[in-house]
Protein backbone atom coordinates (compact mmCIF):
# COMPACT_ATOMS: atom_id res chain seq x y z
CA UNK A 1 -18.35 -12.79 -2.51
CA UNK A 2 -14.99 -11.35 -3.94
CA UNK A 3 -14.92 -7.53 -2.00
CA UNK A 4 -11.18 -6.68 -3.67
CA UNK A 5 -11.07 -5.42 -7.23
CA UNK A 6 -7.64 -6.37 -7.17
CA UNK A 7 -5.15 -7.70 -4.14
CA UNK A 8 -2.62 -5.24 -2.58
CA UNK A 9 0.52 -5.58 -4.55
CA UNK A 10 3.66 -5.32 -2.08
CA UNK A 11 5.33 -2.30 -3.19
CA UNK A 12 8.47 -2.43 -5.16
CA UNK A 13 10.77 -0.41 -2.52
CA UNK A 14 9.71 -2.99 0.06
CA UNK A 15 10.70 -5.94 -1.89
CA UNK A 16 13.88 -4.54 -2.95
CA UNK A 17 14.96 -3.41 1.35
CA UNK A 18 13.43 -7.41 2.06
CA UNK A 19 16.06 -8.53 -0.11
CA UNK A 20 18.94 -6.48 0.78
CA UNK A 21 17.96 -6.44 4.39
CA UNK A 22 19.43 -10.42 4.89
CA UNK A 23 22.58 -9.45 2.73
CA UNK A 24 24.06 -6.47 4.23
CA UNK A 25 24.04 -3.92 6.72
CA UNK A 26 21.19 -1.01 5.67
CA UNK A 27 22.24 2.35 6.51
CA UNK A 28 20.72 3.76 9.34
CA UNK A 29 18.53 6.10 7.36
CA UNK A 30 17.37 3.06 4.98
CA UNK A 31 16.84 0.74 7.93
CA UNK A 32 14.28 3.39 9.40
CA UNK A 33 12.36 3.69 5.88
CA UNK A 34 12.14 -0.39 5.77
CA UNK A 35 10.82 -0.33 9.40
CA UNK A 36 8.08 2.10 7.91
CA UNK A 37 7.42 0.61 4.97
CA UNK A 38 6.95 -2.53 6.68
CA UNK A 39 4.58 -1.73 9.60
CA UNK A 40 2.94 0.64 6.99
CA UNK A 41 2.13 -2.42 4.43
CA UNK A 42 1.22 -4.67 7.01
CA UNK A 43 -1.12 -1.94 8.22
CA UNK A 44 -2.99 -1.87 5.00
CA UNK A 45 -3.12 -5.73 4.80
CA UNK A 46 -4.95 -5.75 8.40
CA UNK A 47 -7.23 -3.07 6.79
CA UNK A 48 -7.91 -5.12 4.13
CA UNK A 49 -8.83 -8.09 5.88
CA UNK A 50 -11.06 -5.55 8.93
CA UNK A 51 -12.60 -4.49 5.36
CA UNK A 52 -13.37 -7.50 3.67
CA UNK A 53 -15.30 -9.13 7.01
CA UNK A 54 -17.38 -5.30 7.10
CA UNK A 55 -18.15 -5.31 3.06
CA UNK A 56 -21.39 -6.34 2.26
CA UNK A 57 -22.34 -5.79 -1.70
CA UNK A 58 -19.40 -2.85 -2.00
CA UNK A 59 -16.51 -3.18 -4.24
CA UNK A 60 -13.15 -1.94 -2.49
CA UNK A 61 -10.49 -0.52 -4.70
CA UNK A 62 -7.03 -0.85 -3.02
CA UNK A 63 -4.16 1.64 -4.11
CA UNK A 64 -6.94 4.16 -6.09
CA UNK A 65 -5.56 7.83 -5.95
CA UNK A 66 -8.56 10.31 -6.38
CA UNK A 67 -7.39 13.39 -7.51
CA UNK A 68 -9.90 16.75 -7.84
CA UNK A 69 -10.77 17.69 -11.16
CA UNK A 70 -9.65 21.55 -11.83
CA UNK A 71 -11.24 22.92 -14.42
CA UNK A 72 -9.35 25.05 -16.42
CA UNK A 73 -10.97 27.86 -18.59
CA UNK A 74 -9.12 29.67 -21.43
CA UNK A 75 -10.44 33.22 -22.07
């Protein structure tokens, strides 16, 4: 059974720094934020796969952003 809604996209800033990265020389401050983005995407992909091996009849959403519901009254 299919667990993922959808697959985990990589994200745009991490295909752009994979490209550049062979080309030139990042800046020390853009070389850091690859490293992250990097170990942090390949975090989420060995989440995925932990998830997908626990997920019995559950749908997983990757990349959802839940945020709380204010309500807002006029008097």
């Amino acid at each position: 059974m299919e667990t993922f809604m959808k697959q985990r996209p990589v994200p745009k800033e991490l295909k752009i720094l994979r490209a550049l990265k062979p080309r030139i020389v990042l800046p020390e401050k853009d070389r850091k934020r690859y490293v992250n983005l990097e170990k942090g995407y390949e975090g989420e992909v060995m989440f995925d796969a932990r998830a997908e091996e626990l997920a019995t009849d559950r749908y997983i959403l990757n990349d959802l952003l839940l945020v709380p519901f204010k309500l807002i009254q006029h008097l």
